[in-house]
PDB file of N, CA and C in Angstrom:
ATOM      1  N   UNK A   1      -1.225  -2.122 -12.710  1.00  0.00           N
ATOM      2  CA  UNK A   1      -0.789  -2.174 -14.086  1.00  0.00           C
ATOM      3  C   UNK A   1      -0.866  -3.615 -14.605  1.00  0.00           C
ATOM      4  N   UNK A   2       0.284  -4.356 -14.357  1.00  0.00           N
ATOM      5  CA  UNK A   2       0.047  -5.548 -14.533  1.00  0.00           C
ATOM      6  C   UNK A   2       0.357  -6.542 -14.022  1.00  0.00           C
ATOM      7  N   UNK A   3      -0.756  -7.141 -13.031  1.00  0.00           N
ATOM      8  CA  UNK A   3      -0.650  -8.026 -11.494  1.00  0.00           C
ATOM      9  C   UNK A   3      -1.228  -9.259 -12.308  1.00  0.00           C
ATOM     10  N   UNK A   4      -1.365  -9.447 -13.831  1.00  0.00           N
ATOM     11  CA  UNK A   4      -2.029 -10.469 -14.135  1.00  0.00           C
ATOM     12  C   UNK A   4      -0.375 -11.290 -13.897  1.00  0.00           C
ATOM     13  N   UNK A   5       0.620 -10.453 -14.345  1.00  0.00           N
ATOM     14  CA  UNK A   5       1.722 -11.798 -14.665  1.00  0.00           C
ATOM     15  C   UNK A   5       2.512 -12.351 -13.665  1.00  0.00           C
ATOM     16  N   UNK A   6       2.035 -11.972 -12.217  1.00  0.00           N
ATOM     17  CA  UNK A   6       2.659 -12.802 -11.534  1.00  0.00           C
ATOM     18  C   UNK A   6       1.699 -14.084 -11.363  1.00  0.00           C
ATOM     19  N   UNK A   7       0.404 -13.750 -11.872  1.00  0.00           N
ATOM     20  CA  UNK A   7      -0.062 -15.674 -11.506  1.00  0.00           C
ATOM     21  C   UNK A   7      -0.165 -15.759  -9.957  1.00  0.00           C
ATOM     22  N   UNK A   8      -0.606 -16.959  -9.321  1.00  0.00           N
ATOM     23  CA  UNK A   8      -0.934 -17.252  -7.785  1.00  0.00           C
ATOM     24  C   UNK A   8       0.166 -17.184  -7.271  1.00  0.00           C
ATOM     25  N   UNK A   9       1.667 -17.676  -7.488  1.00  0.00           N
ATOM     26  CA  UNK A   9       2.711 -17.334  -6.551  1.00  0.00           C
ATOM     27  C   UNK A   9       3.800 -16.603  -7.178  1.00  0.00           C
ATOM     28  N   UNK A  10       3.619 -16.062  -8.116  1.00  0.00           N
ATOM     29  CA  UNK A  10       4.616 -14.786  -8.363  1.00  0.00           C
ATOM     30  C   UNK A  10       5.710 -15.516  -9.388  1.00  0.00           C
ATOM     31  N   UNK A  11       6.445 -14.751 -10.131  1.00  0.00           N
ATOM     32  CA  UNK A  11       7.484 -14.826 -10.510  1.00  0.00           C
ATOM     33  C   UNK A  11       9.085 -15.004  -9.372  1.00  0.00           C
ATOM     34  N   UNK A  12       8.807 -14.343  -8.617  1.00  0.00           N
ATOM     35  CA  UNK A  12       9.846 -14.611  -7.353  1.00  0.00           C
ATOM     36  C   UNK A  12      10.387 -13.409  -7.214  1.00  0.00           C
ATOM     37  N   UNK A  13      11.307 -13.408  -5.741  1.00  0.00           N
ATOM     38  CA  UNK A  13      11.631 -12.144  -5.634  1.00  0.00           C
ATOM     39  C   UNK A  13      12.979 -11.210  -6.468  1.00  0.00           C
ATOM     40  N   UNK A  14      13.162 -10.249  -6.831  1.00  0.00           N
ATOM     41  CA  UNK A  14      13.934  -9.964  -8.130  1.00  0.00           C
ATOM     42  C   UNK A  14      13.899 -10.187  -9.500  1.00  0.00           C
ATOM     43  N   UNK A  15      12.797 -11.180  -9.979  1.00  0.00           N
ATOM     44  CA  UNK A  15      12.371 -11.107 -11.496  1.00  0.00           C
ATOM     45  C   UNK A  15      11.134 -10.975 -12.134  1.00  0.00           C
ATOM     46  N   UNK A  16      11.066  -9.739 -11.749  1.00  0.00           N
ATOM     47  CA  UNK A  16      10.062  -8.996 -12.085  1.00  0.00           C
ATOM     48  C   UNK A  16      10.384  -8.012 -13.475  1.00  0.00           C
ATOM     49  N   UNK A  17       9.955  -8.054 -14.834  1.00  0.00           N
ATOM     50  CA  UNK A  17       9.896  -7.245 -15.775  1.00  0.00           C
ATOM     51  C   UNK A  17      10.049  -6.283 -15.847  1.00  0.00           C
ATOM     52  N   UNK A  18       8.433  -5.939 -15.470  1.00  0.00           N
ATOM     53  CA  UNK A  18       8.174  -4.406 -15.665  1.00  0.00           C
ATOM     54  C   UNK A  18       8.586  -3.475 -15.030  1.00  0.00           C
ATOM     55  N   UNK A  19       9.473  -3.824 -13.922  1.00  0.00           N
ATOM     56  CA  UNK A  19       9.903  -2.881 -13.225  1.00  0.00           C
ATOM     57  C   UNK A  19      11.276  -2.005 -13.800  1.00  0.00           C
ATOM     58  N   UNK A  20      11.126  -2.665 -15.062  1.00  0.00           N
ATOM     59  CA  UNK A  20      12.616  -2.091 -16.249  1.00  0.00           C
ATOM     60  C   UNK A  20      12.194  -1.214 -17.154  1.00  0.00           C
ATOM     61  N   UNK A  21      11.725   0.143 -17.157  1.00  0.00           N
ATOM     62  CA  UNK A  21      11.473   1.183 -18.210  1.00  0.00           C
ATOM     63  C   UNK A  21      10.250   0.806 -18.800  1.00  0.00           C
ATOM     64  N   UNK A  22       9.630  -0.038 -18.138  1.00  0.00           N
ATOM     65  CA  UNK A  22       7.852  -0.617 -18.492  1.00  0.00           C
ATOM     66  C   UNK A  22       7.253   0.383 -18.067  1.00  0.00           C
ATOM     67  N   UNK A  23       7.108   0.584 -16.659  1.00  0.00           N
ATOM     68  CA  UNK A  23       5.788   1.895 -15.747  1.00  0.00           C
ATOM     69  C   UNK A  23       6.925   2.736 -15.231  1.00  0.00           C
ATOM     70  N   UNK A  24       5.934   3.694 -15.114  1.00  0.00           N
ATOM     71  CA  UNK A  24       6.411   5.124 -14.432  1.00  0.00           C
ATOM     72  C   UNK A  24       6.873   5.175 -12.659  1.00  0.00           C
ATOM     73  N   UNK A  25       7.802   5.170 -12.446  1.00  0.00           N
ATOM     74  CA  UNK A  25       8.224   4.991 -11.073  1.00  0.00           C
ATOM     75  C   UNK A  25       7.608   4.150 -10.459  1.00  0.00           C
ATOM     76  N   UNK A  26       8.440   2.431 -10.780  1.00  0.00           N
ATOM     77  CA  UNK A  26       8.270   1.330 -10.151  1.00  0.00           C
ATOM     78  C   UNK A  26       8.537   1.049  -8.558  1.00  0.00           C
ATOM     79  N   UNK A  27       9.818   2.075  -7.940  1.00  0.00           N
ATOM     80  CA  UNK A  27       9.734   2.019  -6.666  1.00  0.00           C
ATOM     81  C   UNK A  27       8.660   3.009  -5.555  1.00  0.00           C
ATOM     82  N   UNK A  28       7.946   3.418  -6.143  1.00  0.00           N
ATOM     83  CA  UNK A  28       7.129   4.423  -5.408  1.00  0.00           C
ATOM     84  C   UNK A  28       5.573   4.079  -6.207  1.00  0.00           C
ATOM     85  N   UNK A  29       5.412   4.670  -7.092  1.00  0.00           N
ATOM     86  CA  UNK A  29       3.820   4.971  -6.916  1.00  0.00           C
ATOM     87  C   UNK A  29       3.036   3.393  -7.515  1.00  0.00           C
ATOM     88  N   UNK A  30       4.269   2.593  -8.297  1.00  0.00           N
ATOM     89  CA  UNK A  30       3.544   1.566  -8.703  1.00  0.00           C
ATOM     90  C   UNK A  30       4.366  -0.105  -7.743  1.00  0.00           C
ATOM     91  N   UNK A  31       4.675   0.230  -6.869  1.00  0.00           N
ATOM     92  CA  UNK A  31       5.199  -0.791  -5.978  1.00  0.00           C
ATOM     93  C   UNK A  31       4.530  -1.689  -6.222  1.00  0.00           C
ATOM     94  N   UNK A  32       3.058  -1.652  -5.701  1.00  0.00           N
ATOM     95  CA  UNK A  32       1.911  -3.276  -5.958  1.00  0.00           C
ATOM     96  C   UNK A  32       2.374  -3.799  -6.971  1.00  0.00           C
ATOM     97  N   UNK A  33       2.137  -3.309  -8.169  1.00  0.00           N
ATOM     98  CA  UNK A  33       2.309  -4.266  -9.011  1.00  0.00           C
ATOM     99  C   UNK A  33       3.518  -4.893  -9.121  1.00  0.00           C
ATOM    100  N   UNK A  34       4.330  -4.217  -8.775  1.00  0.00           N
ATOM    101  CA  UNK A  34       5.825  -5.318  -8.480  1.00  0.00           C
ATOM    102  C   UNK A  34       5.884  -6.235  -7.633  1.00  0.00           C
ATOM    103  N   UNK A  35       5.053  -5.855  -6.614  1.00  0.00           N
ATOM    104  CA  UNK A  35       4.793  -6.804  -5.643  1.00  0.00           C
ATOM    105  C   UNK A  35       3.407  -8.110  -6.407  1.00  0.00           C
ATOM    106  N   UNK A  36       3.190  -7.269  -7.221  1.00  0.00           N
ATOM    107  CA  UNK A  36       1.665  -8.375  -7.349  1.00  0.00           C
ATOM    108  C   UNK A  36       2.510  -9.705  -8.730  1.00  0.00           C
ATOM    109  N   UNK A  37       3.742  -8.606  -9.328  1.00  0.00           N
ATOM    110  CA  UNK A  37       4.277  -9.521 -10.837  1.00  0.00           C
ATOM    111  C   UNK A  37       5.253 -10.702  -9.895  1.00  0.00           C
ATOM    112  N   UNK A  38       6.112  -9.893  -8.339  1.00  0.00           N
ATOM    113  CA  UNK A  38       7.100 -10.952  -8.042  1.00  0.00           C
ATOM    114  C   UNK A  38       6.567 -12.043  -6.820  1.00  0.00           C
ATOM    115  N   UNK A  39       5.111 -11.798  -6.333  1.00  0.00           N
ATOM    116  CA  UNK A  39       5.081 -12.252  -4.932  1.00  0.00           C
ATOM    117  C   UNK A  39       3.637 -13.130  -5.574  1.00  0.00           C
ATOM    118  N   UNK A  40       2.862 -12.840  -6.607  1.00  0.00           N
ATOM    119  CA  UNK A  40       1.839 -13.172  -7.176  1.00  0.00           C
ATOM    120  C   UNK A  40       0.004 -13.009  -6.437  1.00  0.00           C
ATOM    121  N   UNK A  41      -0.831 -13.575  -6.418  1.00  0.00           N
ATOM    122  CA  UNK A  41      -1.798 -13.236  -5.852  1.00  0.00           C
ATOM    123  C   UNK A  41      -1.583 -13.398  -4.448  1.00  0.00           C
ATOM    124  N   UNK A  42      -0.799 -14.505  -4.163  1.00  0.00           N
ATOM    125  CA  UNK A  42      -1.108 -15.030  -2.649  1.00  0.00           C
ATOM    126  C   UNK A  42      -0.657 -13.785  -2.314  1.00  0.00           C
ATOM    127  N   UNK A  43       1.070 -13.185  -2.255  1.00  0.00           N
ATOM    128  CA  UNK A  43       1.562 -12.208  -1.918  1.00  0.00           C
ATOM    129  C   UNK A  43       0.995 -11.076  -1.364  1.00  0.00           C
ATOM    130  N   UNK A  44       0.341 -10.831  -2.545  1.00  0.00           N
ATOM    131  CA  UNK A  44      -0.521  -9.604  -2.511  1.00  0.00           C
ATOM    132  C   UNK A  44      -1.871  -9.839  -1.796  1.00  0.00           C
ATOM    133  N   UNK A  45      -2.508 -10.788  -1.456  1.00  0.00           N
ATOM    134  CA  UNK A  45      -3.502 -11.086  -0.325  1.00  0.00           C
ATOM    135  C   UNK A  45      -2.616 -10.950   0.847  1.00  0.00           C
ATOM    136  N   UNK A  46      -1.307 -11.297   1.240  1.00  0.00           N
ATOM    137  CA  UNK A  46      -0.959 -11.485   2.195  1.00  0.00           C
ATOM    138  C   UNK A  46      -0.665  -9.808   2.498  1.00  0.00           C
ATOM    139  N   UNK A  47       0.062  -9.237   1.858  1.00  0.00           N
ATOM    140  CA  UNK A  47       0.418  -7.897   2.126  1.00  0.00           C
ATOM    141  C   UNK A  47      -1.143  -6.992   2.740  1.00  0.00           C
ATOM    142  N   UNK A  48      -2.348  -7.312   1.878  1.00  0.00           N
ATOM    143  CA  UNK A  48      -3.639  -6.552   2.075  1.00  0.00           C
ATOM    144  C   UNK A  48      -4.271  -7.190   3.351  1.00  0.00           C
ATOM    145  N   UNK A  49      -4.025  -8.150   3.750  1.00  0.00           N
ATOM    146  CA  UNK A  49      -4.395  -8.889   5.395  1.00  0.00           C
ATOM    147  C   UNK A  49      -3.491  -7.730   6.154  1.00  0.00           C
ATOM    148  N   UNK A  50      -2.118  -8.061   6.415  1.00  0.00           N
ATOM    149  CA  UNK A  50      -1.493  -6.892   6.924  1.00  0.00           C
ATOM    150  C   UNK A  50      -1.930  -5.272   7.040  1.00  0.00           C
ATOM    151  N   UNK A  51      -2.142  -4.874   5.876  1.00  0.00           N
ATOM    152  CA  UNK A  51      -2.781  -3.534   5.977  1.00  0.00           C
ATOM    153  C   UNK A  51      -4.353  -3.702   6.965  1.00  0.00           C
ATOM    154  N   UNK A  52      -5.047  -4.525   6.524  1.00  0.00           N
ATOM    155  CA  UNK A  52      -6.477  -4.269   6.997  1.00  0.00           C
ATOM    156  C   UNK A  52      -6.271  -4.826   8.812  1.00  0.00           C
ATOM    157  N   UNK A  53      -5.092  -5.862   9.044  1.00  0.00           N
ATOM    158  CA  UNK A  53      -4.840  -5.955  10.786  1.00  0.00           C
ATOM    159  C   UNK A  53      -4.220  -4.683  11.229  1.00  0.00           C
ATOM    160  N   UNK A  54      -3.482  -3.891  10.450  1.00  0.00           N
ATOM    161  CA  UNK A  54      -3.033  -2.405  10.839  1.00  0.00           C
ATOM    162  C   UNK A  54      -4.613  -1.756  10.864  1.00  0.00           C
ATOM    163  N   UNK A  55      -4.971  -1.542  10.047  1.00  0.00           N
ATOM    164  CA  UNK A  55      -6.276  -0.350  10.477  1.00  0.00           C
ATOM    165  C   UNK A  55      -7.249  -1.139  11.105  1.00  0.00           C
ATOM    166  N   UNK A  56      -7.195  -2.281  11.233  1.00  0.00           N
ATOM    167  CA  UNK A  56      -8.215  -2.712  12.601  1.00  0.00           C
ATOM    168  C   UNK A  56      -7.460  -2.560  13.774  1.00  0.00           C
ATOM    169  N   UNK A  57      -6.669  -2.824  13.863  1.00  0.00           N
ATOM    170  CA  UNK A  57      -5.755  -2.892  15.355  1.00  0.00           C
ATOM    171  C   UNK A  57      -6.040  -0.458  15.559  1.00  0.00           C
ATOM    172  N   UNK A  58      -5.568  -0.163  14.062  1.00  0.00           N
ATOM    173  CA  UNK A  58      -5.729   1.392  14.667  1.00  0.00           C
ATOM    174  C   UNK A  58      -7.183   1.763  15.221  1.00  0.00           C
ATOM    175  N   UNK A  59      -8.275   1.066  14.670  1.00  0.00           N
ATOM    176  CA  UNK A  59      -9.608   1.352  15.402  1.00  0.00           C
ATOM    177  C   UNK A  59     -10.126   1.020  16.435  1.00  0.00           C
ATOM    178  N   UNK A  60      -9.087  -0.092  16.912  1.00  0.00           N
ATOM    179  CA  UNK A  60      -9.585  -0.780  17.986  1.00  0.00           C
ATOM    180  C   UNK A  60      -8.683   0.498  19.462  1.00  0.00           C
ATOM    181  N   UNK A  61      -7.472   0.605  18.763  1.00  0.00           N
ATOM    182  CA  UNK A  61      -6.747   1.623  19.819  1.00  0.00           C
ATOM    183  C   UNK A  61      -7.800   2.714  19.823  1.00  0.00           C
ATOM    184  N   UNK A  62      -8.056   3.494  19.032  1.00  0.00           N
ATOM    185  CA  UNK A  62      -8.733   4.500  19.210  1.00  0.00           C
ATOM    186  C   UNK A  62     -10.397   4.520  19.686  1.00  0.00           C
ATOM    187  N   UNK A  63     -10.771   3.633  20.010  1.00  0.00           N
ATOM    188  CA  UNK A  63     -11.783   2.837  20.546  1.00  0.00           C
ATOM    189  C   UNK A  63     -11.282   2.971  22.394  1.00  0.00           C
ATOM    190  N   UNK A  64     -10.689   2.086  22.341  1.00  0.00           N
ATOM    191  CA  UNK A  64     -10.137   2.592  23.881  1.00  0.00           C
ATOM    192  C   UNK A  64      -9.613   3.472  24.522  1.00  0.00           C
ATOM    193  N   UNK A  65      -9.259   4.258  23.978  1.00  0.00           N
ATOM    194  CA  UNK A  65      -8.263   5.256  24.013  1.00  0.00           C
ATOM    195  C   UNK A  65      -8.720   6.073  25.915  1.00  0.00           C
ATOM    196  N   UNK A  66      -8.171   6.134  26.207  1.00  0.00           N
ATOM    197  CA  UNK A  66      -8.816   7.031  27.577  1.00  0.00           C
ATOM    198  C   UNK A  66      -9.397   8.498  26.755  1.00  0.00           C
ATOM    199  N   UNK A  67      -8.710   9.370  26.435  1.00  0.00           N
ATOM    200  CA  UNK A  67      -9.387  10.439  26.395  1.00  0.00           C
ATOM    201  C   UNK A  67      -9.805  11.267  24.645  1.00  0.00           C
ATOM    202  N   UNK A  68      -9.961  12.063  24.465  1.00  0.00           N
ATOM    203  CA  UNK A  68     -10.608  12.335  23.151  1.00  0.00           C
ATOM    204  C   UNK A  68      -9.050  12.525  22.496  1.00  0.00           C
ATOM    205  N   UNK A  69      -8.238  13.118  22.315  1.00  0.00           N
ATOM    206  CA  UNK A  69      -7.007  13.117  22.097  1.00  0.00           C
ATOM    207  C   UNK A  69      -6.767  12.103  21.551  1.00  0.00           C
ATOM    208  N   UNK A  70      -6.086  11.304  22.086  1.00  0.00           N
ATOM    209  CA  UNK A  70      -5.673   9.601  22.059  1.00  0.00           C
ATOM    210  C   UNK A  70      -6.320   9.187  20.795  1.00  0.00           C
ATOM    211  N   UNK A  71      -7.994   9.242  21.187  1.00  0.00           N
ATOM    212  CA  UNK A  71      -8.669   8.709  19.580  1.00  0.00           C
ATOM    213  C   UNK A  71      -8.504   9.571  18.724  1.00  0.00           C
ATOM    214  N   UNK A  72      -8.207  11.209  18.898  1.00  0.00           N
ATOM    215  CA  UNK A  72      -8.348  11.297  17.616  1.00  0.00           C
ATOM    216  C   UNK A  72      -7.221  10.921  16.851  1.00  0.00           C
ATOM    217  N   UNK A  73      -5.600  11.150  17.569  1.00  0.00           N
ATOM    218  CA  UNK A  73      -5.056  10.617  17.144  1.00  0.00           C
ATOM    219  C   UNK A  73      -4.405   9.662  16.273  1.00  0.00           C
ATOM    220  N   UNK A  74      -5.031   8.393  17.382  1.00  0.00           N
ATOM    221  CA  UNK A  74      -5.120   6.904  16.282  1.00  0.00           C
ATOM    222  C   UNK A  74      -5.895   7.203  15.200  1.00  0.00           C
ATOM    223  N   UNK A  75      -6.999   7.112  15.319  1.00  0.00           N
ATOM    224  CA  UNK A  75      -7.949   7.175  13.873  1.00  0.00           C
ATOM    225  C   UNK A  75      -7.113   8.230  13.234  1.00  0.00           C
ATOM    226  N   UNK A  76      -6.655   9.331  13.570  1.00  0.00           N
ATOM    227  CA  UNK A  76      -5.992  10.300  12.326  1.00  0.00           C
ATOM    228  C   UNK A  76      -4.943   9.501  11.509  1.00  0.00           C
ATOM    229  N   UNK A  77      -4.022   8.523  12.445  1.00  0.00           N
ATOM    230  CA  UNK A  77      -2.920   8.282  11.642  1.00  0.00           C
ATOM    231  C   UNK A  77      -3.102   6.751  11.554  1.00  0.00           C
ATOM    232  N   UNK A  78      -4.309   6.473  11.807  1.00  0.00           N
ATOM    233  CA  UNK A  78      -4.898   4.667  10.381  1.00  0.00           C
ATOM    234  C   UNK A  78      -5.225   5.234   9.697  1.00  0.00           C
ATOM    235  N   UNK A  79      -6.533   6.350   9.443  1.00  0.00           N
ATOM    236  CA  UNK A  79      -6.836   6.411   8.383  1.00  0.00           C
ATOM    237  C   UNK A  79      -5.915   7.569   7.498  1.00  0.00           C
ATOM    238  N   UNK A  80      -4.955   8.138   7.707  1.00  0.00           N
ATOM    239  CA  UNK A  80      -3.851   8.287   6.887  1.00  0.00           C
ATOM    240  C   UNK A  80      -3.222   7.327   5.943  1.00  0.00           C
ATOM    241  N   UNK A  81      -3.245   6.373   6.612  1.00  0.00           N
ATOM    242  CA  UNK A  81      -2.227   5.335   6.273  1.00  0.00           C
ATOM    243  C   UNK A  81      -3.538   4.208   5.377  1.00  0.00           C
ATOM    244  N   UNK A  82      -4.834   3.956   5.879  1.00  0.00           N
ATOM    245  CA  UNK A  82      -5.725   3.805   5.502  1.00  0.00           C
ATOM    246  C   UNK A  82      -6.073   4.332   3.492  1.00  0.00           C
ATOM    247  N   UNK A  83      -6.149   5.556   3.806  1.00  0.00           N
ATOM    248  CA  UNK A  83      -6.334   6.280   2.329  1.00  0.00           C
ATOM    249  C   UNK A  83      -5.052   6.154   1.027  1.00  0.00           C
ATOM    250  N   UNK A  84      -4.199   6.396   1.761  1.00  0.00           N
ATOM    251  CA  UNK A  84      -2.936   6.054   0.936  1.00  0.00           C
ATOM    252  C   UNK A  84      -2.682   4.723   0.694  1.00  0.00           C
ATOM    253  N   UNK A  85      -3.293   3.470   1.517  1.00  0.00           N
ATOM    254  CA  UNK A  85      -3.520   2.160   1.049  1.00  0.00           C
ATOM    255  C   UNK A  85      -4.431   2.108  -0.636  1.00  0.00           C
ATOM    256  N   UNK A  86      -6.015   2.537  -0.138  1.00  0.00           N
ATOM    257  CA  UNK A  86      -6.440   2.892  -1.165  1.00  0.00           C
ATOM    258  C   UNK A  86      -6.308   3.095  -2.176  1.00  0.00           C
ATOM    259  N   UNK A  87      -5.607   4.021  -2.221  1.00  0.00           N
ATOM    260  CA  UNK A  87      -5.490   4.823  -3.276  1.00  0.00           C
ATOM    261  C   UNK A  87      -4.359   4.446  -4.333  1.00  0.00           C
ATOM    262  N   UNK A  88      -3.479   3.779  -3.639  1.00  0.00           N
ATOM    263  CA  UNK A  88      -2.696   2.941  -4.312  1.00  0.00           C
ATOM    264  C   UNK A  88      -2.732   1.768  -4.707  1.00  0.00           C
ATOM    265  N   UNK A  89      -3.905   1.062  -4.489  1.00  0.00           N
ATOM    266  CA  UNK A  89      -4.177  -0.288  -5.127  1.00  0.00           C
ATOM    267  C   UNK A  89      -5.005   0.554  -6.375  1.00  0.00           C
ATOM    268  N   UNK A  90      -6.007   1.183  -6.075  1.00  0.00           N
ATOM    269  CA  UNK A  90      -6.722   1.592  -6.756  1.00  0.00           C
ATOM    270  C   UNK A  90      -6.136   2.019  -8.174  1.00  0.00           C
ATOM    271  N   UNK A  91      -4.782   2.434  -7.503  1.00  0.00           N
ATOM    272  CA  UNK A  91      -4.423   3.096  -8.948  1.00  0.00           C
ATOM    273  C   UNK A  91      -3.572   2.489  -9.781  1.00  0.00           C
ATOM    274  N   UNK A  92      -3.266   1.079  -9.373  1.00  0.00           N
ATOM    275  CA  UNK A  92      -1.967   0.215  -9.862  1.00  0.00           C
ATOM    276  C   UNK A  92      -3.263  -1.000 -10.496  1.00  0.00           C
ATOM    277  N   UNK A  93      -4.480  -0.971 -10.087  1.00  0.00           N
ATOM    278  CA  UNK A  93      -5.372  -1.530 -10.377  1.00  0.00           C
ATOM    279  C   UNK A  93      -6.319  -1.221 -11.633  1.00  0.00           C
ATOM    280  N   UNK A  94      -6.180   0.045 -11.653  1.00  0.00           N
ATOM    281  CA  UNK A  94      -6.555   1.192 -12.676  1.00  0.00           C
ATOM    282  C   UNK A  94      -7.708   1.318 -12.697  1.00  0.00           C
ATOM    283  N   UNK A  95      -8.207   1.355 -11.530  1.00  0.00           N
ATOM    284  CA  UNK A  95      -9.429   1.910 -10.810  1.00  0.00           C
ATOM    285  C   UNK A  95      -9.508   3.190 -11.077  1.00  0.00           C
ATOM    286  N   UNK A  96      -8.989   4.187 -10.976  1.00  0.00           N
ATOM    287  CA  UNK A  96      -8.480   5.370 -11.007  1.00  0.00           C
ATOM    288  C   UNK A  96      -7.443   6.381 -11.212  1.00  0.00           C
ATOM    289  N   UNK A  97      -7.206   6.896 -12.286  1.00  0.00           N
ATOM    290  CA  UNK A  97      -5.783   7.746 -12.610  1.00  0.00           C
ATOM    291  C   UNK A  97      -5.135   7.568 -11.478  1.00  0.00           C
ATOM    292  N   UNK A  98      -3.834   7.637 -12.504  1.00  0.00           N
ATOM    293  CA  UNK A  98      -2.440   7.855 -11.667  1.00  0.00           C
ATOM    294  C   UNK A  98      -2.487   9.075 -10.649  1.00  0.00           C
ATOM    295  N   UNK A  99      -1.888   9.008  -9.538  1.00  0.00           N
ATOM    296  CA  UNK A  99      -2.431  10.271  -8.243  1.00  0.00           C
ATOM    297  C   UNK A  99      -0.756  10.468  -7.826  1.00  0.00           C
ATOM    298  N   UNK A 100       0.556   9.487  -7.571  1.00  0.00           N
ATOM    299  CA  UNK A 100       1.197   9.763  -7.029  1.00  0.00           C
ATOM    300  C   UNK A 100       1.335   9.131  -5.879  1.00  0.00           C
ATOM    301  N   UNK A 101       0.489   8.783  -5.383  1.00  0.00           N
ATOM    302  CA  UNK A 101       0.596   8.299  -3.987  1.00  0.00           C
ATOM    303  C   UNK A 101       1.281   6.900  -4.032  1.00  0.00           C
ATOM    304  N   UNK A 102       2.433   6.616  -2.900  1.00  0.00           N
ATOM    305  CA  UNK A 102       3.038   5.965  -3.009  1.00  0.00           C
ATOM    306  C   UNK A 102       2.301   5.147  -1.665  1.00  0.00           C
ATOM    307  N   UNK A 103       2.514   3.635  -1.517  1.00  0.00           N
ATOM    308  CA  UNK A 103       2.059   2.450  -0.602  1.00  0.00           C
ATOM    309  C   UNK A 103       2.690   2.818   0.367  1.00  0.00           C
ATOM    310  N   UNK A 104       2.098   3.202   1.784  1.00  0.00           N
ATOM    311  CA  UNK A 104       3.214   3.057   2.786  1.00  0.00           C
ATOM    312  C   UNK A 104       3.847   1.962   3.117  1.00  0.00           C
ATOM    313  N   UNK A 105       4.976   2.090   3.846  1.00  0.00           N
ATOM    314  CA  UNK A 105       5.661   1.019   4.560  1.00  0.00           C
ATOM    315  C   UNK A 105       6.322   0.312   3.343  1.00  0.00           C
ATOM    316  N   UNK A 106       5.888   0.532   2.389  1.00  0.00           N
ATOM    317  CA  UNK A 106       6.850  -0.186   1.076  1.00  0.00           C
ATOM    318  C   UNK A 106       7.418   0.290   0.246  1.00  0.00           C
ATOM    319  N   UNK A 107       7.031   1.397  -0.588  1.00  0.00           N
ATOM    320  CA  UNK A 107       7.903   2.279  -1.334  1.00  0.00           C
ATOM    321  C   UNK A 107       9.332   2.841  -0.872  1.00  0.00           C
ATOM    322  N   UNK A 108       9.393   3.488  -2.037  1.00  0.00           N
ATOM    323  CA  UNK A 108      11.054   4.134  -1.703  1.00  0.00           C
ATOM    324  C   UNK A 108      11.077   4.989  -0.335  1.00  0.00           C
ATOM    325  N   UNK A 109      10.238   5.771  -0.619  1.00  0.00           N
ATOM    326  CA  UNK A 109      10.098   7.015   0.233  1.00  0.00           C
ATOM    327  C   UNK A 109       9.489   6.241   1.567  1.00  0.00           C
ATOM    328  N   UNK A 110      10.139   5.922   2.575  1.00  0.00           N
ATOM    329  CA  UNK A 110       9.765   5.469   3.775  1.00  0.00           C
ATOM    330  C   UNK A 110       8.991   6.292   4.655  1.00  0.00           C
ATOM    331  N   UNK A 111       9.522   7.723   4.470  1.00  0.00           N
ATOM    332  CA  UNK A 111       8.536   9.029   5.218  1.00  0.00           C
ATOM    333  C   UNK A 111       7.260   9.263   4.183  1.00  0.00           C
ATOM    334  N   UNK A 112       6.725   8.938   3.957  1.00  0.00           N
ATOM    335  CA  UNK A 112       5.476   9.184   2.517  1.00  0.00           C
ATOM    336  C   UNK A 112       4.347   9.787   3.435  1.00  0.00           C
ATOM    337  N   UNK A 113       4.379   9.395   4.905  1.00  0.00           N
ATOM    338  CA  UNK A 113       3.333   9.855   5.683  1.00  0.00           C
ATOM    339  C   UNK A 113       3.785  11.204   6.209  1.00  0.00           C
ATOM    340  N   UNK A 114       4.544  11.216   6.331  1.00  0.00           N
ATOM    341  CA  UNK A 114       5.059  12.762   6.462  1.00  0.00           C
ATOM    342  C   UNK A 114       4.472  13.698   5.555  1.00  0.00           C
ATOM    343  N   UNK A 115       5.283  13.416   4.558  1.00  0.00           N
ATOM    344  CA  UNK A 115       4.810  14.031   2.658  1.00  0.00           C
ATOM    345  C   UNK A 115       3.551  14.693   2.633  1.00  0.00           C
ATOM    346  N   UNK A 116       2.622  13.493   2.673  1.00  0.00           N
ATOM    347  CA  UNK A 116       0.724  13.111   3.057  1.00  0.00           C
ATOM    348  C   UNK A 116       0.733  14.497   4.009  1.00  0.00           C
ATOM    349  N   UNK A 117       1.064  14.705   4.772  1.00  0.00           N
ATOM    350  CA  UNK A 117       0.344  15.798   6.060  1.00  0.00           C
ATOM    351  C   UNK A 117       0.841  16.826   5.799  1.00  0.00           C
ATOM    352  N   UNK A 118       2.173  17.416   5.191  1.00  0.00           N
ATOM    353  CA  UNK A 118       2.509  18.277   4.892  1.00  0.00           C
ATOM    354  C   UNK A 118       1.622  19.077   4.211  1.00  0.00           C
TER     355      UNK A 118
END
């Protein structure tokens, strides 16, 4: 939505705007940009390093994995967590309509991967 106004290091943590009757469910589907208005670009590079050492570290497990199981496993639940990355920059980016999908590991809903498989 709008990651222009945090600028390179953010507004800081807790004064963030738009997260006041600006967008449509600021703790769930539009988290980034709260993260992108209070933590600013660096923030938000730093958060997307994190995600991409999570789904490398999940490919690398499932790479070794002893038996077919194991990999499919891992790869099932990076690229779970993988797509719902996606899809949520994408959409706070406005790459693509609003979908719902909330950021794992950061939104309200802490089980969101649950949700996802259901």
């Amino acid at each position: 939505m709008l990651l222009v106004h945090g600028g390179l290091f953010g507004a800081g943590l807790g004064d963030s705007k738009q997260k006041f009757l600006y967008i449509p469910e600021p703790h769930n589907d539009f988290i980034f940009s709260i993260l992108g208005e209070e933590l600013g670009f660096i923030g938000c590079a730093i958060v997307l390093i994190l995600f991409a050492i999570f789904i490398w570290r999940g490919i690398l497990i499932a790479m070794r994995a002893p038996d077919m199981f194991g990999s499919l496993l891992a790869i099932g639940i990076t690229a779970l967590v993988a797509i719902q990355v996606i899809i949520n920059v994408a959409v706070v980016t406005s790459s693509m309509p609003a979908t719902g999908m909330p950021l794992p590991f950061f939104s309200y809903r802490r089980n969101s991967i649950i949700y996802f498989t259901v």
